[in-house]
Structure formats: C-alpha cells, structure tokens
Protein backbone atom coordinates (compact mmCIF):
# COMPACT_ATOMS: atom_id res chain seq x y z
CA UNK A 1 10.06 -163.16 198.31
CA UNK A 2 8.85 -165.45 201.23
CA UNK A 3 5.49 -165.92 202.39
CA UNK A 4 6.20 -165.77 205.82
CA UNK A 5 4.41 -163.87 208.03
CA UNK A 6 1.78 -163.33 205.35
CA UNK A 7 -0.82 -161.11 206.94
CA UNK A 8 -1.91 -158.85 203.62
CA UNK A 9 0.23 -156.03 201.61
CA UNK A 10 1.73 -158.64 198.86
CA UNK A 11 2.04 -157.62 195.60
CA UNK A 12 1.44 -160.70 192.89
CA UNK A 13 4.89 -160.94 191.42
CA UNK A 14 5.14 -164.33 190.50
CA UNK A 15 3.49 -165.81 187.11
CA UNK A 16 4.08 -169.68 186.18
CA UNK A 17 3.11 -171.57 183.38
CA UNK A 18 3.59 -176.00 182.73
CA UNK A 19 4.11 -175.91 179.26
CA UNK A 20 4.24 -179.10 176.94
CA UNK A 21 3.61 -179.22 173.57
CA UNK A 22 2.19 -176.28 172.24
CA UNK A 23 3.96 -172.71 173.04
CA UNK A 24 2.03 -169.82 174.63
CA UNK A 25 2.31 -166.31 173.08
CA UNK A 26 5.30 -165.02 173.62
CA UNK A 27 5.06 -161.73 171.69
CA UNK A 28 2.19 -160.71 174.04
CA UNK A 29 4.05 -161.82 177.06
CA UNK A 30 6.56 -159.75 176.26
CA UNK A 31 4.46 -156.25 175.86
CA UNK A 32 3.17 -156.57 179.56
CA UNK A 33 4.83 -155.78 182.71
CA UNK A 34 8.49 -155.86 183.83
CA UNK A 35 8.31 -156.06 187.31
CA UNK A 36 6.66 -159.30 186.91
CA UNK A 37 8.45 -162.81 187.52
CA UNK A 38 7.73 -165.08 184.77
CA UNK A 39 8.29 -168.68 184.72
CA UNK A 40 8.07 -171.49 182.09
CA UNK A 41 8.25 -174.88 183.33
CA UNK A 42 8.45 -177.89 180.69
CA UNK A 43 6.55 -180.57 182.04
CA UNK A 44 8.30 -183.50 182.22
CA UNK A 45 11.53 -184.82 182.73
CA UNK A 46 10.12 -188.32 183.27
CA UNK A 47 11.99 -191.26 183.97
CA UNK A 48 11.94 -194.86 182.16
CA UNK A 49 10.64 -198.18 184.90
CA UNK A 50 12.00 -201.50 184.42
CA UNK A 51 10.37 -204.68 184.37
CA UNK A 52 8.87 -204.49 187.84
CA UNK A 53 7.30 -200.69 187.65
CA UNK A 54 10.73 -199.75 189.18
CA UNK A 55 12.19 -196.53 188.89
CA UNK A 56 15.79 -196.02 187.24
CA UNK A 57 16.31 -192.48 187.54
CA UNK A 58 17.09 -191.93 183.52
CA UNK A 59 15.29 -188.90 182.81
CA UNK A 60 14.16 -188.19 179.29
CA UNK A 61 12.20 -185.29 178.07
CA UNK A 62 8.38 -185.51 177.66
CA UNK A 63 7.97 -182.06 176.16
CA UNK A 64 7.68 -181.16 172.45
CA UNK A 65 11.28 -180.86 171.76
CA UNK A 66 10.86 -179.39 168.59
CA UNK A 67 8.47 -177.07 169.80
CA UNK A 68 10.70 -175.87 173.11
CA UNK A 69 13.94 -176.36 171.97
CA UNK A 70 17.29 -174.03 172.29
CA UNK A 71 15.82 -171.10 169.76
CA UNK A 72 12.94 -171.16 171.67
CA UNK A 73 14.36 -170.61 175.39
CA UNK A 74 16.63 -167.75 173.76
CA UNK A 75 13.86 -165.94 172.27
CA UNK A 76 11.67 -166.23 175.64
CA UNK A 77 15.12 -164.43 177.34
CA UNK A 78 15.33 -162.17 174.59
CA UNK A 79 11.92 -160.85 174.74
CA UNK A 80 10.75 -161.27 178.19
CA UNK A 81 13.26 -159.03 180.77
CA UNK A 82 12.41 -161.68 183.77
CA UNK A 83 11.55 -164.81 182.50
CA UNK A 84 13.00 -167.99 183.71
CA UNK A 85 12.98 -171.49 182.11
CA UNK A 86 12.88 -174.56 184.60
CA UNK A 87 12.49 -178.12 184.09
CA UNK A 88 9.67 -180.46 186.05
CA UNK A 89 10.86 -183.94 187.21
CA UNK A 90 8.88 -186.34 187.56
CA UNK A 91 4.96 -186.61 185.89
CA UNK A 92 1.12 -187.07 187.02
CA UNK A 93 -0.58 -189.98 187.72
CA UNK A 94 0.24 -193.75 188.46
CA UNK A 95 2.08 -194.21 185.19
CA UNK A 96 4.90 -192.01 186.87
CA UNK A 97 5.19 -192.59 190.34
CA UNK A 98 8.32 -192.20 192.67
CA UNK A 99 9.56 -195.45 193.08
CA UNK A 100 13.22 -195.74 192.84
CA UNK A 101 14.78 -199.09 192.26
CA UNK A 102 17.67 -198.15 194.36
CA UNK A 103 18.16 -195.29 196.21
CA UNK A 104 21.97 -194.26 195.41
CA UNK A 105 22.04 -195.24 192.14
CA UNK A 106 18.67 -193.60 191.44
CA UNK A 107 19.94 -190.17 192.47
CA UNK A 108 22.97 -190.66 191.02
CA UNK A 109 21.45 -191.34 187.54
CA UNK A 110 18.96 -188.70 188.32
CA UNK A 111 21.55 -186.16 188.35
CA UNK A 112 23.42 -187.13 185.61
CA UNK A 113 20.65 -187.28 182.81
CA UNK A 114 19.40 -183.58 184.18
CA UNK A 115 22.37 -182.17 183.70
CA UNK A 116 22.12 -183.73 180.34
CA UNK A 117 19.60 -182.44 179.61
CA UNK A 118 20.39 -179.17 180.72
CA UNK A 119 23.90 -179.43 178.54
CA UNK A 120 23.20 -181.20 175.41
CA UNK A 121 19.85 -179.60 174.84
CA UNK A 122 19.59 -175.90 176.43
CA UNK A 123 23.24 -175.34 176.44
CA UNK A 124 22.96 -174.78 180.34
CA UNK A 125 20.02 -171.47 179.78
CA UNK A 126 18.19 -173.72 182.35
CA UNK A 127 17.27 -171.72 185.26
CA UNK A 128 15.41 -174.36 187.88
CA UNK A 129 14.30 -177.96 188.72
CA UNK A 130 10.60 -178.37 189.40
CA UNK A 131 9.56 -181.55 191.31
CA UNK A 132 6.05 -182.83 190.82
CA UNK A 133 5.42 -186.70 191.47
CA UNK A 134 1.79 -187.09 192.10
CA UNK A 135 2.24 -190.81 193.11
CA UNK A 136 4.80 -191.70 195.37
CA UNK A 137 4.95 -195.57 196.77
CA UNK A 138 8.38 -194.94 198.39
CA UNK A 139 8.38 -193.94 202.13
CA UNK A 140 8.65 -190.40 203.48
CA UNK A 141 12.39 -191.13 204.37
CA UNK A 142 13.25 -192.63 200.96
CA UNK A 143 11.49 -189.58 198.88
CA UNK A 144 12.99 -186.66 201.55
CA UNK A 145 16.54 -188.30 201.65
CA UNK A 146 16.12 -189.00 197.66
CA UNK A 147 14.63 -186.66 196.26
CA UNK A 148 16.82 -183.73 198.97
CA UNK A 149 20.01 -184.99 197.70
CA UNK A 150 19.21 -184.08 193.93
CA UNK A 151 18.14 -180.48 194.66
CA UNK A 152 21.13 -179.80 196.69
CA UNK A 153 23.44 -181.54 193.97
CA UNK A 154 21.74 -179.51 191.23
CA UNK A 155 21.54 -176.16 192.72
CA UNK A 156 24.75 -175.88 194.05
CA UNK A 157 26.72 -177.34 190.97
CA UNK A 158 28.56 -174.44 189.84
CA UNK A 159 28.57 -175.94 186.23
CA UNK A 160 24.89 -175.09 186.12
CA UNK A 161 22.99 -171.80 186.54
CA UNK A 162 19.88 -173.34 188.81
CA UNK A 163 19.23 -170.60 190.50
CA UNK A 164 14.79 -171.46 191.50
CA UNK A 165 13.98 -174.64 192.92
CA UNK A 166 9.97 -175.62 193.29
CA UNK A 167 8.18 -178.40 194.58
CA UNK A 168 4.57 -179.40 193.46
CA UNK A 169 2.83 -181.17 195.94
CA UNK A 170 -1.03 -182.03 196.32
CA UNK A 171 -3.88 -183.06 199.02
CA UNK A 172 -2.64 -187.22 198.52
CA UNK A 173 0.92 -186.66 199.26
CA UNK A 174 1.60 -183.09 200.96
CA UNK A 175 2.97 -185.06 203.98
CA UNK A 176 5.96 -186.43 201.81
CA UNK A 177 6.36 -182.72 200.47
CA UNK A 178 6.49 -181.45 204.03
CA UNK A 179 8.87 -183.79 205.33
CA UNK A 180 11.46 -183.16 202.21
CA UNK A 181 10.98 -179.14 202.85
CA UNK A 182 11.31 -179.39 206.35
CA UNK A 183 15.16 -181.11 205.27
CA UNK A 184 15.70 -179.00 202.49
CA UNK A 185 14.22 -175.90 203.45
CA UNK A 186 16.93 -173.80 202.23
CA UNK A 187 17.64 -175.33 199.04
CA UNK A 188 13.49 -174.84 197.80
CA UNK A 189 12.23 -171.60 197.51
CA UNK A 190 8.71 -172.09 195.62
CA UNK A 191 5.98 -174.42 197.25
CA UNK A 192 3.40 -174.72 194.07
CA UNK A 193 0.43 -176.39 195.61
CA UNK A 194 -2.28 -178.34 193.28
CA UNK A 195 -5.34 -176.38 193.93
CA UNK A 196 -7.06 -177.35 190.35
CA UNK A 197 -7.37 -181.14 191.00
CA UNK A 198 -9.21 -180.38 194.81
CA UNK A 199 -12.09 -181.80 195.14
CA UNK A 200 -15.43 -178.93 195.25
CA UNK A 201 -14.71 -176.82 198.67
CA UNK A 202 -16.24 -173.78 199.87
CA UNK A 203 -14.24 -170.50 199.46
CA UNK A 204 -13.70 -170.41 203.64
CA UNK A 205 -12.34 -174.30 203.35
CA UNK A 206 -9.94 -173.38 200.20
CA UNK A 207 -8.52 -169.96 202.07
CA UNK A 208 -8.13 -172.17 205.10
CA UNK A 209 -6.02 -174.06 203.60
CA UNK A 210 -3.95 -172.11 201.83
CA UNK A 211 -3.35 -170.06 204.71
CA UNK A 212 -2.19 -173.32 206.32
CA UNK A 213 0.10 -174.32 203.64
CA UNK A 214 1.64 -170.56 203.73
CA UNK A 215 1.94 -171.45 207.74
CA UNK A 216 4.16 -174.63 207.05
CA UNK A 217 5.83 -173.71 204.47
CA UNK A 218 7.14 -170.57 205.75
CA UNK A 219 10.16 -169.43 204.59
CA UNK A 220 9.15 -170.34 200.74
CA UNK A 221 6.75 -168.60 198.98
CA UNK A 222 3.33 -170.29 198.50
CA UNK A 223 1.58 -170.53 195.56
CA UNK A 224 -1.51 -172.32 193.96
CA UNK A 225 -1.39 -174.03 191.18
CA UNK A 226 -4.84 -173.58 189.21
CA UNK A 227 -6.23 -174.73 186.01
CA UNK A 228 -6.41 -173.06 182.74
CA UNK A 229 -9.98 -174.01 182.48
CA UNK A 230 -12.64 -171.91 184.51
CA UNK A 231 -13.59 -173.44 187.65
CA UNK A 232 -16.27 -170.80 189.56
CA UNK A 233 -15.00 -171.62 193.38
CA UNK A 234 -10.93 -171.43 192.55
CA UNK A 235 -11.75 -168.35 190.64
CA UNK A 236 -13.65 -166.82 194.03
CA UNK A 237 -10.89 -168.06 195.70
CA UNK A 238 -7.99 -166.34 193.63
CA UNK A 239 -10.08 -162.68 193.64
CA UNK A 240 -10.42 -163.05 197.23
CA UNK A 241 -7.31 -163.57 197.78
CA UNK A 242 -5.29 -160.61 195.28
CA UNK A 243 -8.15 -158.49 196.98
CA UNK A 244 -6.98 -159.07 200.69
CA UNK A 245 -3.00 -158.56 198.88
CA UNK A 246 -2.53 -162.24 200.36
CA UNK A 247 -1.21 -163.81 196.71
CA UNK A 248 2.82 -163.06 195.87
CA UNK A 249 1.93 -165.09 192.16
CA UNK A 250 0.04 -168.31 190.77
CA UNK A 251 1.21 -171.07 188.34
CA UNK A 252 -1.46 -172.47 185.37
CA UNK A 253 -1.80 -175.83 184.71
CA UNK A 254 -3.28 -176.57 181.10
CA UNK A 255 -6.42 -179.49 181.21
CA UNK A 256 -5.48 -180.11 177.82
CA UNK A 257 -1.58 -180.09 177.13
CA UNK A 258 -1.61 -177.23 175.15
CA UNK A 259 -0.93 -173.31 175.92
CA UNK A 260 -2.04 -171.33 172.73
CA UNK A 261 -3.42 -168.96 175.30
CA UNK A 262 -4.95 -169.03 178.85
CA UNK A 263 -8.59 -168.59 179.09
CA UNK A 264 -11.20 -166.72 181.34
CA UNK A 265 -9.96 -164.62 184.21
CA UNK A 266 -6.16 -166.75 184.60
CA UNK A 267 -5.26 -165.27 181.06
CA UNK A 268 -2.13 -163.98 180.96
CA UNK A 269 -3.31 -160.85 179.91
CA UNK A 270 -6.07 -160.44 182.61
CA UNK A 271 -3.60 -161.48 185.26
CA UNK A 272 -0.71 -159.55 184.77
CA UNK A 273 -1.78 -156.69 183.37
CA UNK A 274 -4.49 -155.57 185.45
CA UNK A 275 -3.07 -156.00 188.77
C-alpha cells in the first residue's frame, strides 16, 4: 500500500514493533485480526568500529538471541497469519553512527554478515532489512550510494526471501534519508519516521509534517514511529489522524528495551482491535 496521494479513506493495516530483549505476547497477538500486517523488527544488527571510531561493516546481533532465536520466529509464523520478521541495521545514538571505513569493502562486508545472519541463525525465515542510523558523519553521497547498494543486493538475492525493506529516519538526518529514497525508491517500500524523540510540537505542526513526509516520500508508505510510553500531543496526533482515515499503520518503539506489553492507547490490543 503506498501513501501517495493520501487525501483520507486509509484503513490502518500496518502494525510494527522494535523488539530487543524481552518478547511481546504472542498468544494475544495471535487472537486479533487477520487482515492486519504485523511486523517484528529486532533491533540491531550493529556493526563493530576500529581503532579510529571507523566503521567495518561486520554486523553482529544486538538482540537477545536466546530470547528471539529460530523457535521463536517459527512460532510468531505459526500463530500470527501475517506476521513478518525483519532485521534493523544499524543502532541509536553516537555509539553507532554511519561511518564506514571504506566504502566498497564496507558494503561488501555488510552484505555478507546479514546474510549470515539471516542463514546461520533464522535459517533464511527473515523477511526484511530495516535501516535506522541515527548518527551519520558520512556525506549524503557516501550513505545514498552505501547504504543503496546493500538494499538492492539484499532484496534481490534470490537466496534470501527479503521481501519489505524500511528505512528509519528522524528530524537530524531526514535529508540523508531523502536523498537514499530518492535513488532507491523502488527497492524501499516503508518510510518509518521517528515521531517519539520530536521535540514538544503542537498537533497542527506534527500533522504538518507528516503530511510533508507522506508528500516526499510518495510512492512508500509513511509511517510514524511512536513510543511505547504515553506522550499526550503524539497521542492527539495519532487519533487525529486514524479519525481523518489518513494513517495506513504505526511502528512502537519501547523507552525501555523491553516489550512485555505496550501500554496506554498504542497497546496492541487497543490498536488493532478496535479499529
């Protein structure tokens, strides 16, 4: 489903959830409502920095492994008819920024331990690549060319079942996420924006700019990300929004890197099962 042309009638379809360490309920997940996409993405795929901050492009898993292993990503496609399992590269703050040491080899290398990943640990039930670098001290060339080139690689090997592709950007760097979707436009079909971490804005300000976003982004579908806790003007904004039908889905980010359950009006429960 695209957002363009979004001028009302759209159905929320779309539910995501960053998961990391502990793992949300999936027998009540499964009781509520088929026609609703549900996505799990395991937050992150970071990669290990060498001497000088550098990037190297050797992802590793920052998840609970034991927690979301193999067993687990069966049972969540046993039990839940549309539920998709994708896996975020990259990792908040300056601790993780993009800042490859080398372009060529850093792709290369990025590619490579994915599909690790993907193989050794999920036996290829992986269903997308998320990319979410809150820091990025690379120019907008070097992340667009970079970061473009892994997408494309990954979704179109036919040794892996990527079939979703995201891209998380936020207020600091949306220009860098612009540029690589104007590139790859084709290749990303979720824009999940970072509307939890915005600084307070009036509701007019917030639907202003999502409106914008859904404007140049507009053959993927737009959606904000918001936070598990309660915050009174996002949760304005997200009513206003599934009341004008303007929303196609929303991804929750947990404060506190944990998902027993979602709280206040973005549980799971509230959202999908009373729309």
């Amino acid at each position: 489903m695209s957002s363009e042309g979004n001028n009302g009638n759209i159905d929320f379809t779309i539910y995501r959830q960053y998961v990391h360490d502990i793992s949300p309920p999936i027998n009540n997940i499964s009781k509520l409502q088929d026609d609703k996409q549900i996505d799990f993405i395991l937050r992150f795929a970071s990669e290990e920095y060498d001497v000088h901050g550098k990037g190297t492009g050797n992802l590793h898993p920052t998840w609970d492994l034991e927690e979301f292993n193999i067993e687990w990503v069966k049972k969540v496609k046993e039990r839940i008819r549309n539920a998709r399992v994708v896996i975020s590269i990259g990792g908040v703050g300056s601790e993780f920024p993009f800042d490859p040491i080398e372009k060529d080899i850093w792709v290369y290398k990025v590619i490579e331990s994915t599909k690790r990943i993907v193989h050794d640990l999920y036996d290829n039930l992986i269903d997308g690549i998320d990319i979410h670098y809150d820091v990025i001290k690379s120019s907008k060339d070097e992340f667009s060319c970079s970061i473009g080139r892994v997408i494309e690689k990954l979704k179109y090997d036919t040794n892996l079942s990527i079939n979703v592709v995201s891209i998380a950007p936020n207020e600091l760097v949306q220009s860098y996420y612009l540029d690589l979707f104007l590139e790859k436009l084709y290749f990303i079909d979720l824009v999940d924006y970072q509307f939890y971490n915005l600084k307070p804005q009036t509701l007019k300000q917030l639907v202003e700019l999502y409106q914008k976003l859904v404007h140049e982004y507009n053959v993927a579908t737009v959606l904000p990300i918001v936070s598990s806790h309660k915050v009174p003007i996002i949760t304005e904004f997200i009513q206003y929004l599934l009341q004008k039908k303007l929303l196609p889905g929303a991804v929750v980010w947990d404060d506190h890197n944990s998902t027993v359950g979602i709280i206040d009006s973005f549980s799971i429960e509230n959202v999908l099962q009373n729309l």
